[in-house]
PDB file of N, CA and C in Angstrom:
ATOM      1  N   UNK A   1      -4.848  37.159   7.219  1.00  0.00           N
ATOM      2  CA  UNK A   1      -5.940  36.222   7.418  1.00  0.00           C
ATOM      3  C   UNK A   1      -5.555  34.883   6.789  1.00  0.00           C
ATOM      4  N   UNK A   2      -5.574  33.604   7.345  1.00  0.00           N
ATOM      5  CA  UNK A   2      -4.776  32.763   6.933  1.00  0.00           C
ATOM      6  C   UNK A   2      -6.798  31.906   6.576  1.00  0.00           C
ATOM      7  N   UNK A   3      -6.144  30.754   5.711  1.00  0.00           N
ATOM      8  CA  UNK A   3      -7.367  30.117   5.133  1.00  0.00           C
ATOM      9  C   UNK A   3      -7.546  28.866   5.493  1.00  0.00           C
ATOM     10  N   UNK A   4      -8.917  28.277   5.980  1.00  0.00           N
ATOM     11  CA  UNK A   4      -8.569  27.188   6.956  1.00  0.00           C
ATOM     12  C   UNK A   4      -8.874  25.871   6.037  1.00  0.00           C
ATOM     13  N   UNK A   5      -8.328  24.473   6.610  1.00  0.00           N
ATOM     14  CA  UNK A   5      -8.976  24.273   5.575  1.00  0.00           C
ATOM     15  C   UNK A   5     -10.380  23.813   5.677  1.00  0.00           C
ATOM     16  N   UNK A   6     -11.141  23.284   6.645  1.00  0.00           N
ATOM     17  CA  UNK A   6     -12.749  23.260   6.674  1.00  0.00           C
ATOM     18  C   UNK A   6     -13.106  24.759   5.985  1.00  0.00           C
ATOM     19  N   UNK A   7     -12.556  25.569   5.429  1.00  0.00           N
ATOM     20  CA  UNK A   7     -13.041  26.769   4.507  1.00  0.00           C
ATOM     21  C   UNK A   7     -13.023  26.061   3.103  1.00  0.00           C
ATOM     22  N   UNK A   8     -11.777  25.319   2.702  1.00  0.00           N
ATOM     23  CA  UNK A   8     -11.458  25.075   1.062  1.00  0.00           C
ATOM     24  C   UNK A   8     -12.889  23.867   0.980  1.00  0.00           C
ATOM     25  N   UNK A   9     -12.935  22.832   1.763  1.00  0.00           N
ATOM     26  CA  UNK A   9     -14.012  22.041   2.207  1.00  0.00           C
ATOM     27  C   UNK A   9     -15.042  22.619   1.734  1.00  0.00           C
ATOM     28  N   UNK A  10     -15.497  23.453   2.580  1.00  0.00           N
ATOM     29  CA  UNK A  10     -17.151  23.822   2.620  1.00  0.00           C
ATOM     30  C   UNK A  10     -17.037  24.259   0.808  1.00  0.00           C
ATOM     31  N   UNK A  11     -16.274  24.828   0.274  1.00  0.00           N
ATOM     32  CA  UNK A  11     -16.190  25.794  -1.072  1.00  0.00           C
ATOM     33  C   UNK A  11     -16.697  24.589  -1.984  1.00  0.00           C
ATOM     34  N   UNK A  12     -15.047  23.060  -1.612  1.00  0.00           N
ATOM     35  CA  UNK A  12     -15.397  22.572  -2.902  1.00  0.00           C
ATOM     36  C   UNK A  12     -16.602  21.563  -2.253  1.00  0.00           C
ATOM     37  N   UNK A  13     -16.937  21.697  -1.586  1.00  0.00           N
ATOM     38  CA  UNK A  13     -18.703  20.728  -1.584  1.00  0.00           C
ATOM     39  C   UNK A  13     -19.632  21.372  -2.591  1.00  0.00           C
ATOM     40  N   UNK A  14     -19.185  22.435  -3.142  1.00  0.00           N
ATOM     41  CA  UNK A  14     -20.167  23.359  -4.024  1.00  0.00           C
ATOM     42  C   UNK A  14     -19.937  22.797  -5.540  1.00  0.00           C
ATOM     43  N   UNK A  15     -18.737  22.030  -5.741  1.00  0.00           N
ATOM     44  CA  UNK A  15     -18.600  22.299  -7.053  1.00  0.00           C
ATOM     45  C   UNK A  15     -19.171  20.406  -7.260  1.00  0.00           C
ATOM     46  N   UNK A  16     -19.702  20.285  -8.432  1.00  0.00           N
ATOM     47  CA  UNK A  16     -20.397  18.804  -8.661  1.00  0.00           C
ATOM     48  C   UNK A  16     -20.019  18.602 -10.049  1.00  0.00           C
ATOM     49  N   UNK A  17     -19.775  17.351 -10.573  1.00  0.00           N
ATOM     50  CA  UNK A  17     -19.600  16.641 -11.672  1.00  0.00           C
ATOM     51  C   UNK A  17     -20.648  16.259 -12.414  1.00  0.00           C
ATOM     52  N   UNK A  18     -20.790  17.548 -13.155  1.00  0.00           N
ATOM     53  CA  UNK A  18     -22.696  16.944 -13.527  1.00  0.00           C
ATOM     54  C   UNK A  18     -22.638  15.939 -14.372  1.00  0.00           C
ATOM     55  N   UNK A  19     -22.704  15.033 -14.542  1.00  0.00           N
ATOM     56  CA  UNK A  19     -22.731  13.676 -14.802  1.00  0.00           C
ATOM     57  C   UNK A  19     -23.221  12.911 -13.420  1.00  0.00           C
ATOM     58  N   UNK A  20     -22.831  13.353 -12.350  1.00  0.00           N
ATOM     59  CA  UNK A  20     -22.687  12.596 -10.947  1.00  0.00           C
ATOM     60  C   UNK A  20     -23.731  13.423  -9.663  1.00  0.00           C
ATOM     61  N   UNK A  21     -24.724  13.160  -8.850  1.00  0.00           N
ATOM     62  CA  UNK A  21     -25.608  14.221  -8.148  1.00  0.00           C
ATOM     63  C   UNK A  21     -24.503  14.479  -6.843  1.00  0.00           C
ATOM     64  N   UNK A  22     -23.119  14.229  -6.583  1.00  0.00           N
ATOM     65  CA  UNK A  22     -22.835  14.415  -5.974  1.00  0.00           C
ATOM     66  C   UNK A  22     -21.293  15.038  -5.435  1.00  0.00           C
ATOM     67  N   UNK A  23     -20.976  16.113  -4.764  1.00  0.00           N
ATOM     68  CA  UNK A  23     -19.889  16.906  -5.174  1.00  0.00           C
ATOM     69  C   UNK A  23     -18.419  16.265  -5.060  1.00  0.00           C
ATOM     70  N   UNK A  24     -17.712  17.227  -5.784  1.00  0.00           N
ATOM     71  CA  UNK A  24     -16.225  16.425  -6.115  1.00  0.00           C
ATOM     72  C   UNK A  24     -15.285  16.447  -4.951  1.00  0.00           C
ATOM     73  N   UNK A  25     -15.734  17.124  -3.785  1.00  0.00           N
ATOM     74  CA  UNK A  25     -14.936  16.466  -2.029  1.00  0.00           C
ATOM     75  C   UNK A  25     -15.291  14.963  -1.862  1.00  0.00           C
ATOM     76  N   UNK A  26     -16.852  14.903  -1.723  1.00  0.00           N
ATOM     77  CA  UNK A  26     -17.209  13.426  -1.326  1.00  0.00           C
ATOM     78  C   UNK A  26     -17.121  12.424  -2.061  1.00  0.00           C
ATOM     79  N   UNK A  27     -16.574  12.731  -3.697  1.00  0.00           N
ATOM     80  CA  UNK A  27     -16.601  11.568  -4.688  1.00  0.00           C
ATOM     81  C   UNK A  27     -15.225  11.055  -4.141  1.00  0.00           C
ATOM     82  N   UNK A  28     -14.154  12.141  -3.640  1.00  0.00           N
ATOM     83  CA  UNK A  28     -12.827  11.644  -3.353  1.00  0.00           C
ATOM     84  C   UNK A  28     -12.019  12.081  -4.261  1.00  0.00           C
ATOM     85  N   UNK A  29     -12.141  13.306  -5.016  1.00  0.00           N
ATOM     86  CA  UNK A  29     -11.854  13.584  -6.170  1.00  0.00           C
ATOM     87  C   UNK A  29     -10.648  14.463  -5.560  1.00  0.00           C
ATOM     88  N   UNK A  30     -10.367  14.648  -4.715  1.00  0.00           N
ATOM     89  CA  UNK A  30      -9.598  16.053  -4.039  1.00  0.00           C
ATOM     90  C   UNK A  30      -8.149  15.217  -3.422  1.00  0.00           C
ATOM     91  N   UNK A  31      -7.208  15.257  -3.870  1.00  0.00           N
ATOM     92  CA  UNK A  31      -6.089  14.362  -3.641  1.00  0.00           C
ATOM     93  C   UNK A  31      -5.110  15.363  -2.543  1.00  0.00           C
ATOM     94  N   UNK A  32      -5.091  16.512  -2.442  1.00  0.00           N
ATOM     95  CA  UNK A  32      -4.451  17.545  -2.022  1.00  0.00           C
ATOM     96  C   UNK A  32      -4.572  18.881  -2.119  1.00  0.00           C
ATOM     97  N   UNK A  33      -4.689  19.167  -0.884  1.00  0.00           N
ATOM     98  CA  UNK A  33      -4.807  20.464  -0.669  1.00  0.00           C
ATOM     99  C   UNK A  33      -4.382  21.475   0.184  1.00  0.00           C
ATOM    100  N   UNK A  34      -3.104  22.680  -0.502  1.00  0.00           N
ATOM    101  CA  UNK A  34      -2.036  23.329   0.375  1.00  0.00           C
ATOM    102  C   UNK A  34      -2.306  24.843   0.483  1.00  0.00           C
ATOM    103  N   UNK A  35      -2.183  25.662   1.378  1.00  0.00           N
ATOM    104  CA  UNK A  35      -2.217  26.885   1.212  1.00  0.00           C
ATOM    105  C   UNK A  35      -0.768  27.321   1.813  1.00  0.00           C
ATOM    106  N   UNK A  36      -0.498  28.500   1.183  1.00  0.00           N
ATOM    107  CA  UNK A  36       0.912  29.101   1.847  1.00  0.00           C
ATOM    108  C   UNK A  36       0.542  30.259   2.308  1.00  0.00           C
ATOM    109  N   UNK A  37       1.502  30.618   3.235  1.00  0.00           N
ATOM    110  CA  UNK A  37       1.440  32.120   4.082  1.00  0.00           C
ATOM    111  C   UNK A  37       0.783  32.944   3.126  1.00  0.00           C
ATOM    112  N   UNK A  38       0.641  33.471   2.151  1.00  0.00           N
ATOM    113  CA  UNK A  38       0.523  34.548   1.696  1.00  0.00           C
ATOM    114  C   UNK A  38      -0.696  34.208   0.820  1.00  0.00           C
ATOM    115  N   UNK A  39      -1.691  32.871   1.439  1.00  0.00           N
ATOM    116  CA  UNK A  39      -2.914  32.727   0.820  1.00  0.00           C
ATOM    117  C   UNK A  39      -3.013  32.081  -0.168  1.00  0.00           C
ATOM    118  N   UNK A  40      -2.143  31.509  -1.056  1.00  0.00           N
ATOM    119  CA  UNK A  40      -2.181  30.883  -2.602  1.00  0.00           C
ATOM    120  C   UNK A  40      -2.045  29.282  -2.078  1.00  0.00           C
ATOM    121  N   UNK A  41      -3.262  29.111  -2.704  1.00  0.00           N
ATOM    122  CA  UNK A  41      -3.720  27.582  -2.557  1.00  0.00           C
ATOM    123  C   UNK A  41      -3.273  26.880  -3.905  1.00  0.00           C
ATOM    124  N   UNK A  42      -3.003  25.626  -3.345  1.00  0.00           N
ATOM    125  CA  UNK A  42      -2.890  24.442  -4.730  1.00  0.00           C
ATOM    126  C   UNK A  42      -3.600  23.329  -4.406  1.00  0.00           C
ATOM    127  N   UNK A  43      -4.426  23.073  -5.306  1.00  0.00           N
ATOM    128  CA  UNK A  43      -5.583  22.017  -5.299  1.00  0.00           C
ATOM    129  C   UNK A  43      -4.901  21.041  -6.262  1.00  0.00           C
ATOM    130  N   UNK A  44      -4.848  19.325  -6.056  1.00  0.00           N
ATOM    131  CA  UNK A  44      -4.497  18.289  -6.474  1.00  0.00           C
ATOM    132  C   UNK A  44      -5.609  17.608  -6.981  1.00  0.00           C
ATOM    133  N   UNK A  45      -5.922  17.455  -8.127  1.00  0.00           N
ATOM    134  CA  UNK A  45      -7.324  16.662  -8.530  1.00  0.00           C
ATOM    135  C   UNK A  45      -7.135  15.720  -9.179  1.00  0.00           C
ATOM    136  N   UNK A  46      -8.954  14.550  -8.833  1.00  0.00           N
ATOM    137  CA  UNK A  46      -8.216  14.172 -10.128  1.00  0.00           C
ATOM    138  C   UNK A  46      -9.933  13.971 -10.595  1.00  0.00           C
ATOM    139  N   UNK A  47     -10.316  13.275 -11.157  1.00  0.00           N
ATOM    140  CA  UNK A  47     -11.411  12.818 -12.012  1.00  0.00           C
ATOM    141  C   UNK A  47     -12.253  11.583 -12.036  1.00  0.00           C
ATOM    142  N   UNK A  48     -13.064  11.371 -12.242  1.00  0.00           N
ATOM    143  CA  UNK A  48     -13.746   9.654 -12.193  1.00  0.00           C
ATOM    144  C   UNK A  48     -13.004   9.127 -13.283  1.00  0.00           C
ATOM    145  N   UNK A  49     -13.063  10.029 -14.141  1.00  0.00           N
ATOM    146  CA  UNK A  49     -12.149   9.577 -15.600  1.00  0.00           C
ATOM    147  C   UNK A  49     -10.833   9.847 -16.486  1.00  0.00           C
ATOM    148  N   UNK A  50      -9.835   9.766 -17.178  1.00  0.00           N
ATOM    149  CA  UNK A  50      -9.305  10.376 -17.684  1.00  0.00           C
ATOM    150  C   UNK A  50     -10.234  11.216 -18.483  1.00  0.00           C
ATOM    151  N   UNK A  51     -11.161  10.203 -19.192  1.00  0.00           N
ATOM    152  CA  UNK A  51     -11.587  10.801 -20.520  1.00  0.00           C
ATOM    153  C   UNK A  51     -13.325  12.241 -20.081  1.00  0.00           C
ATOM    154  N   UNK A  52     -13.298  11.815 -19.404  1.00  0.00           N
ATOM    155  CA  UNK A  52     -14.212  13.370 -18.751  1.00  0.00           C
ATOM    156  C   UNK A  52     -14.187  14.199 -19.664  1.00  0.00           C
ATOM    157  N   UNK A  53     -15.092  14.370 -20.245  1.00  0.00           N
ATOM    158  CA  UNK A  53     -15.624  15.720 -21.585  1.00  0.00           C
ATOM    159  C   UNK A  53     -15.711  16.604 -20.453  1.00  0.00           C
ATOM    160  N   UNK A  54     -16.111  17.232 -19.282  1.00  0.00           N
ATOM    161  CA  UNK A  54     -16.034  18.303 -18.766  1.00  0.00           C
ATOM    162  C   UNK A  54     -15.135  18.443 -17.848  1.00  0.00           C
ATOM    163  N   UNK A  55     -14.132  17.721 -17.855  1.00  0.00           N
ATOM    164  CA  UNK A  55     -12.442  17.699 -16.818  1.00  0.00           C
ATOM    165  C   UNK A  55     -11.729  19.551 -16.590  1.00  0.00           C
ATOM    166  N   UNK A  56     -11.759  19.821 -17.689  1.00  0.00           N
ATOM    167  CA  UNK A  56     -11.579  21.228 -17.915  1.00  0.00           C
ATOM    168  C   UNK A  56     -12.448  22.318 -17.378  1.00  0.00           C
ATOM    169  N   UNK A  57     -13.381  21.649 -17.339  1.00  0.00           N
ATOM    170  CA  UNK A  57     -14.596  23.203 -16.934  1.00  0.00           C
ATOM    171  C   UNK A  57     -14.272  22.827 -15.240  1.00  0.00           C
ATOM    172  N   UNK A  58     -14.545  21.710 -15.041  1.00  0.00           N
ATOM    173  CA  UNK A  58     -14.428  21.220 -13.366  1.00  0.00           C
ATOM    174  C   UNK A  58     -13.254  21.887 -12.774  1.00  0.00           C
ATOM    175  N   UNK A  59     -12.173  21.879 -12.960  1.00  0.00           N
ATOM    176  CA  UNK A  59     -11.196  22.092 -12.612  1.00  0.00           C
ATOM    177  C   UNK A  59     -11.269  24.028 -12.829  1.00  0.00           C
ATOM    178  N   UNK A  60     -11.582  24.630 -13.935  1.00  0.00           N
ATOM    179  CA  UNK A  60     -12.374  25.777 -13.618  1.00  0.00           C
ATOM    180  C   UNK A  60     -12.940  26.503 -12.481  1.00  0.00           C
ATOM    181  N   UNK A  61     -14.218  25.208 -12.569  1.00  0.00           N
ATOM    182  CA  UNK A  61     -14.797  25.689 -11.430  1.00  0.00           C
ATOM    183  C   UNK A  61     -14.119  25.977 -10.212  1.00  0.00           C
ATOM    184  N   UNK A  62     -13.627  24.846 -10.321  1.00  0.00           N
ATOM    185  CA  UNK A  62     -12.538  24.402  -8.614  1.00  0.00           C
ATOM    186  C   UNK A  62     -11.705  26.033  -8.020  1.00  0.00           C
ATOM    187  N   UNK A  63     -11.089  26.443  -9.180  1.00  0.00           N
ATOM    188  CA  UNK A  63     -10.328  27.108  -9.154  1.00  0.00           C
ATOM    189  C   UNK A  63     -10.697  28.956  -8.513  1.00  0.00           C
ATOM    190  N   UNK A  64     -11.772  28.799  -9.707  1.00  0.00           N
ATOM    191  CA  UNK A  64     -13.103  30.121  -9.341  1.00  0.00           C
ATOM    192  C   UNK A  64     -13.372  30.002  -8.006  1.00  0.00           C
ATOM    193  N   UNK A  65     -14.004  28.942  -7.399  1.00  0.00           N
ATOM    194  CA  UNK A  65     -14.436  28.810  -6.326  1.00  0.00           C
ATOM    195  C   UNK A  65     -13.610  28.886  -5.321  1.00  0.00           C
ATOM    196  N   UNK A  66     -12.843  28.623  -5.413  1.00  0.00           N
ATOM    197  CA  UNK A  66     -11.336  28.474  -4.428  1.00  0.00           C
ATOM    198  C   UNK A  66     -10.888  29.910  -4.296  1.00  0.00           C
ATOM    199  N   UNK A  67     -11.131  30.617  -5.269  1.00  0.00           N
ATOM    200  CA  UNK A  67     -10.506  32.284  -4.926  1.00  0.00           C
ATOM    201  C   UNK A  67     -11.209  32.983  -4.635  1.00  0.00           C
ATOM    202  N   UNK A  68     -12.302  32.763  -4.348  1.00  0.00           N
ATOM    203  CA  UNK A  68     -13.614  33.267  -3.640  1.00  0.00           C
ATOM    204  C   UNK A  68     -13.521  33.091  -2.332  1.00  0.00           C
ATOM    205  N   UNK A  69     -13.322  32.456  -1.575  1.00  0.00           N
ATOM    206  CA  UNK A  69     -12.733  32.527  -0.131  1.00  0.00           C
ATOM    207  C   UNK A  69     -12.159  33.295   0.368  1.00  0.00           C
ATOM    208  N   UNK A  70     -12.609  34.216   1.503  1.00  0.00           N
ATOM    209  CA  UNK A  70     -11.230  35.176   1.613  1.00  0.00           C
ATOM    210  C   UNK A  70     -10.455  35.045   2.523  1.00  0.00           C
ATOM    211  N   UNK A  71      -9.553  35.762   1.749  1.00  0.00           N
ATOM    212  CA  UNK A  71      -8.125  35.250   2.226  1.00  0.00           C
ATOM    213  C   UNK A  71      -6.810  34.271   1.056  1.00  0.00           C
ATOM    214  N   UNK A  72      -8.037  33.976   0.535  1.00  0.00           N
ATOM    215  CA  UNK A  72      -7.145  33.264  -0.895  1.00  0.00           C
ATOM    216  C   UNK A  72      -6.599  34.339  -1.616  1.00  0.00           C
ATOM    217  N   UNK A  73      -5.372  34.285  -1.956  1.00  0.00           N
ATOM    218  CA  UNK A  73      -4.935  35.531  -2.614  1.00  0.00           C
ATOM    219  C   UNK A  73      -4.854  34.709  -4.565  1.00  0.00           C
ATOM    220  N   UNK A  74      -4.538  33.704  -4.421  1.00  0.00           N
ATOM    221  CA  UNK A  74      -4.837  32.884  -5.964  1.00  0.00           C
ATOM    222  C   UNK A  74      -5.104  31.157  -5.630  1.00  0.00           C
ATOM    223  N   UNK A  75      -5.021  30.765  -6.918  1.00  0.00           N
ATOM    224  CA  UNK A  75      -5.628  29.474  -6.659  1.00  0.00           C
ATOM    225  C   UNK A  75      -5.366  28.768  -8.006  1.00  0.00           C
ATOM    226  N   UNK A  76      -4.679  27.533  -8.167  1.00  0.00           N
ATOM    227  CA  UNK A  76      -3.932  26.722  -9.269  1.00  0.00           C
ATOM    228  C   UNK A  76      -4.537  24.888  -8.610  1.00  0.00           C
ATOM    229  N   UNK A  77      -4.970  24.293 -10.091  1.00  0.00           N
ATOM    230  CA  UNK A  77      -5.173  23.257  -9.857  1.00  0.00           C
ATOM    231  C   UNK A  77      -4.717  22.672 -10.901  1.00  0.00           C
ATOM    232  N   UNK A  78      -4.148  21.303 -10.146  1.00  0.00           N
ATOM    233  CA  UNK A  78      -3.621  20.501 -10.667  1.00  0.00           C
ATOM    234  C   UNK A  78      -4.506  19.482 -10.788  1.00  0.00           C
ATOM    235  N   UNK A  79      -4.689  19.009 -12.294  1.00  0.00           N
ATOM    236  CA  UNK A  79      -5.153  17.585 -12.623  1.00  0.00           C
ATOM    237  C   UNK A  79      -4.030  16.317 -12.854  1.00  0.00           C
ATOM    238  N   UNK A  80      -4.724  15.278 -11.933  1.00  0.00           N
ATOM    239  CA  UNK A  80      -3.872  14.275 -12.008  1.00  0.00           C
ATOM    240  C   UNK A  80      -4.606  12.563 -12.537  1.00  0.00           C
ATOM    241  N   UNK A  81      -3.940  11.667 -12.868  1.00  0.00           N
ATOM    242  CA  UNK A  81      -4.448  10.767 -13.001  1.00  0.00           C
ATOM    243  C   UNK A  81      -3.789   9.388 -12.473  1.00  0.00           C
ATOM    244  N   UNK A  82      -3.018  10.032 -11.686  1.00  0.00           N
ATOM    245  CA  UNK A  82      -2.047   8.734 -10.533  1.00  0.00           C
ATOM    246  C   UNK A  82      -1.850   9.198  -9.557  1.00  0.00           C
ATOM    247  N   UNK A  83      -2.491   9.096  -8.477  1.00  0.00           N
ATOM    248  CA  UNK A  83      -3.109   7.474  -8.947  1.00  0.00           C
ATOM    249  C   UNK A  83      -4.630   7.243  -9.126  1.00  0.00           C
ATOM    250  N   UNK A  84      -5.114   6.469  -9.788  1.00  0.00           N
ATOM    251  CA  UNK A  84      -6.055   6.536 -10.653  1.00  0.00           C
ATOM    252  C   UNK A  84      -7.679   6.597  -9.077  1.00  0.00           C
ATOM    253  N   UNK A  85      -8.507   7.205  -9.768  1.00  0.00           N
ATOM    254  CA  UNK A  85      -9.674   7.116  -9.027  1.00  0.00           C
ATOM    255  C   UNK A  85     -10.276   6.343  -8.708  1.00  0.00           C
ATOM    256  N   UNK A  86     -10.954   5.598  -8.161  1.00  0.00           N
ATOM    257  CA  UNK A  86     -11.827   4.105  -7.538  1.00  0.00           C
ATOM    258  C   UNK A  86     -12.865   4.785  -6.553  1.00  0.00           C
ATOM    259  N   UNK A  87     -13.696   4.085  -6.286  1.00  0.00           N
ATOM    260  CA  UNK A  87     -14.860   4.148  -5.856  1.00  0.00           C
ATOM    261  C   UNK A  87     -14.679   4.158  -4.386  1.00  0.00           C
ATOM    262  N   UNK A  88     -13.428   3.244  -4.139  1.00  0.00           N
ATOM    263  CA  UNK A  88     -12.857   3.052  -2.584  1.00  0.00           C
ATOM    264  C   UNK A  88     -12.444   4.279  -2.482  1.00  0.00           C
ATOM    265  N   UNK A  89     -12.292   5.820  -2.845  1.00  0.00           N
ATOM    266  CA  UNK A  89     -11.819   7.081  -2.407  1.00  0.00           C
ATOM    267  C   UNK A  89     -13.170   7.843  -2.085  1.00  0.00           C
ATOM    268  N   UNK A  90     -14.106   7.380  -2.565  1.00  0.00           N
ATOM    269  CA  UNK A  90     -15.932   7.915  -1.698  1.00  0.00           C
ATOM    270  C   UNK A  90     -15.905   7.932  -0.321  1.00  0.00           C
ATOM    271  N   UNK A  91     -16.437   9.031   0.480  1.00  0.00           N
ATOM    272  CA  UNK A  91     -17.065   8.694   1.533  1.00  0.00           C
ATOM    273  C   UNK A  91     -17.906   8.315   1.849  1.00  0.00           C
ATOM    274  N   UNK A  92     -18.671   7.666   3.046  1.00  0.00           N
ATOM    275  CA  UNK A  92     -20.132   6.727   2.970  1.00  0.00           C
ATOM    276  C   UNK A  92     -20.874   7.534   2.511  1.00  0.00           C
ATOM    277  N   UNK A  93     -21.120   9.451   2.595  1.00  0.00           N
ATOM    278  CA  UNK A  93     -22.465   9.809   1.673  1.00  0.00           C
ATOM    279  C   UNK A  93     -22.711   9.130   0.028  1.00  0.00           C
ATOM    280  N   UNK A  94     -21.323   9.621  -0.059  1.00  0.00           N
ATOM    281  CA  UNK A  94     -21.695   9.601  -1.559  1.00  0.00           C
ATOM    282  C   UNK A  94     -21.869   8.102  -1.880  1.00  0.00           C
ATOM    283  N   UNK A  95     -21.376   7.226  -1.354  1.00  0.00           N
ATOM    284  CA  UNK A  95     -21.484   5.754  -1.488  1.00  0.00           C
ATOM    285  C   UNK A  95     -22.713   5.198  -1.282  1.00  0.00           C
ATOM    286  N   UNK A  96     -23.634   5.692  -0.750  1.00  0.00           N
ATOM    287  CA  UNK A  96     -24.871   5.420  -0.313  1.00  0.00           C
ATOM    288  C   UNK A  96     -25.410   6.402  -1.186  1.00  0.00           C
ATOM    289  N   UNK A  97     -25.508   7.590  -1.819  1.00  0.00           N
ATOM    290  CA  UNK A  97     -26.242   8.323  -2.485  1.00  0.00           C
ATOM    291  C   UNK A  97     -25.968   6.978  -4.494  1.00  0.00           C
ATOM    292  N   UNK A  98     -24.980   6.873  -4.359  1.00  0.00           N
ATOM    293  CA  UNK A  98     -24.321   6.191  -5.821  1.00  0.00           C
ATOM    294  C   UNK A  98     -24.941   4.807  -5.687  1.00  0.00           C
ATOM    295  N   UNK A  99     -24.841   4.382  -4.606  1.00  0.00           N
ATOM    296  CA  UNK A  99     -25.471   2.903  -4.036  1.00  0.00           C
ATOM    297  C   UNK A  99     -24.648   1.834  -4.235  1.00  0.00           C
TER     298      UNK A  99
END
């Protein structure tokens, strides 16, 4: 069973930056995202911030959530901070929800 990605999509629309009402796909937070034959995904992230007091739990989440899909056989995320996050990586929801 291979994993699509409008599957990894729908998952991480679930996970949110509580600081932010809106999830970490549409903030633009999601830099990359690979699955291989045998189901093991790697998620590329990055953050609004370096300094994010909950960077760690997020990326958690990401991860939990991501192996919950089936068909995911594991799931590794990478936090990154280059290149850096901007507001220009939003899609119009969240840009209009942020204003």
């Amino acid at each position: 069973m291979s994993v699509r990605q409008e599957e990894l999509i729908e998952a991480l629309k679930t996970v949110y930056d509580p600081e932010v009402p809106v999830n970490i796909y549409d903030l633009g937070l999601i830099y990359e995202m690979a699955v291989s034959d045998t189901g093991a995904v790697k998620i590329v992230m990055t953050l609004t911030s370096p300094f994010c007091p909950v960077g760690s739990i997020i990326a958690e989440q990401v991860r939990e959530t991501v192996e919950k899909i089936p068909g995911v056989t594991s799931a590794t995320v990478d936090l990154v901070f280059e290149p850096r996050w901007t507001r220009d990586r939003m899609n119009p929801t969240a840009k209009a929800i942020l204003g």
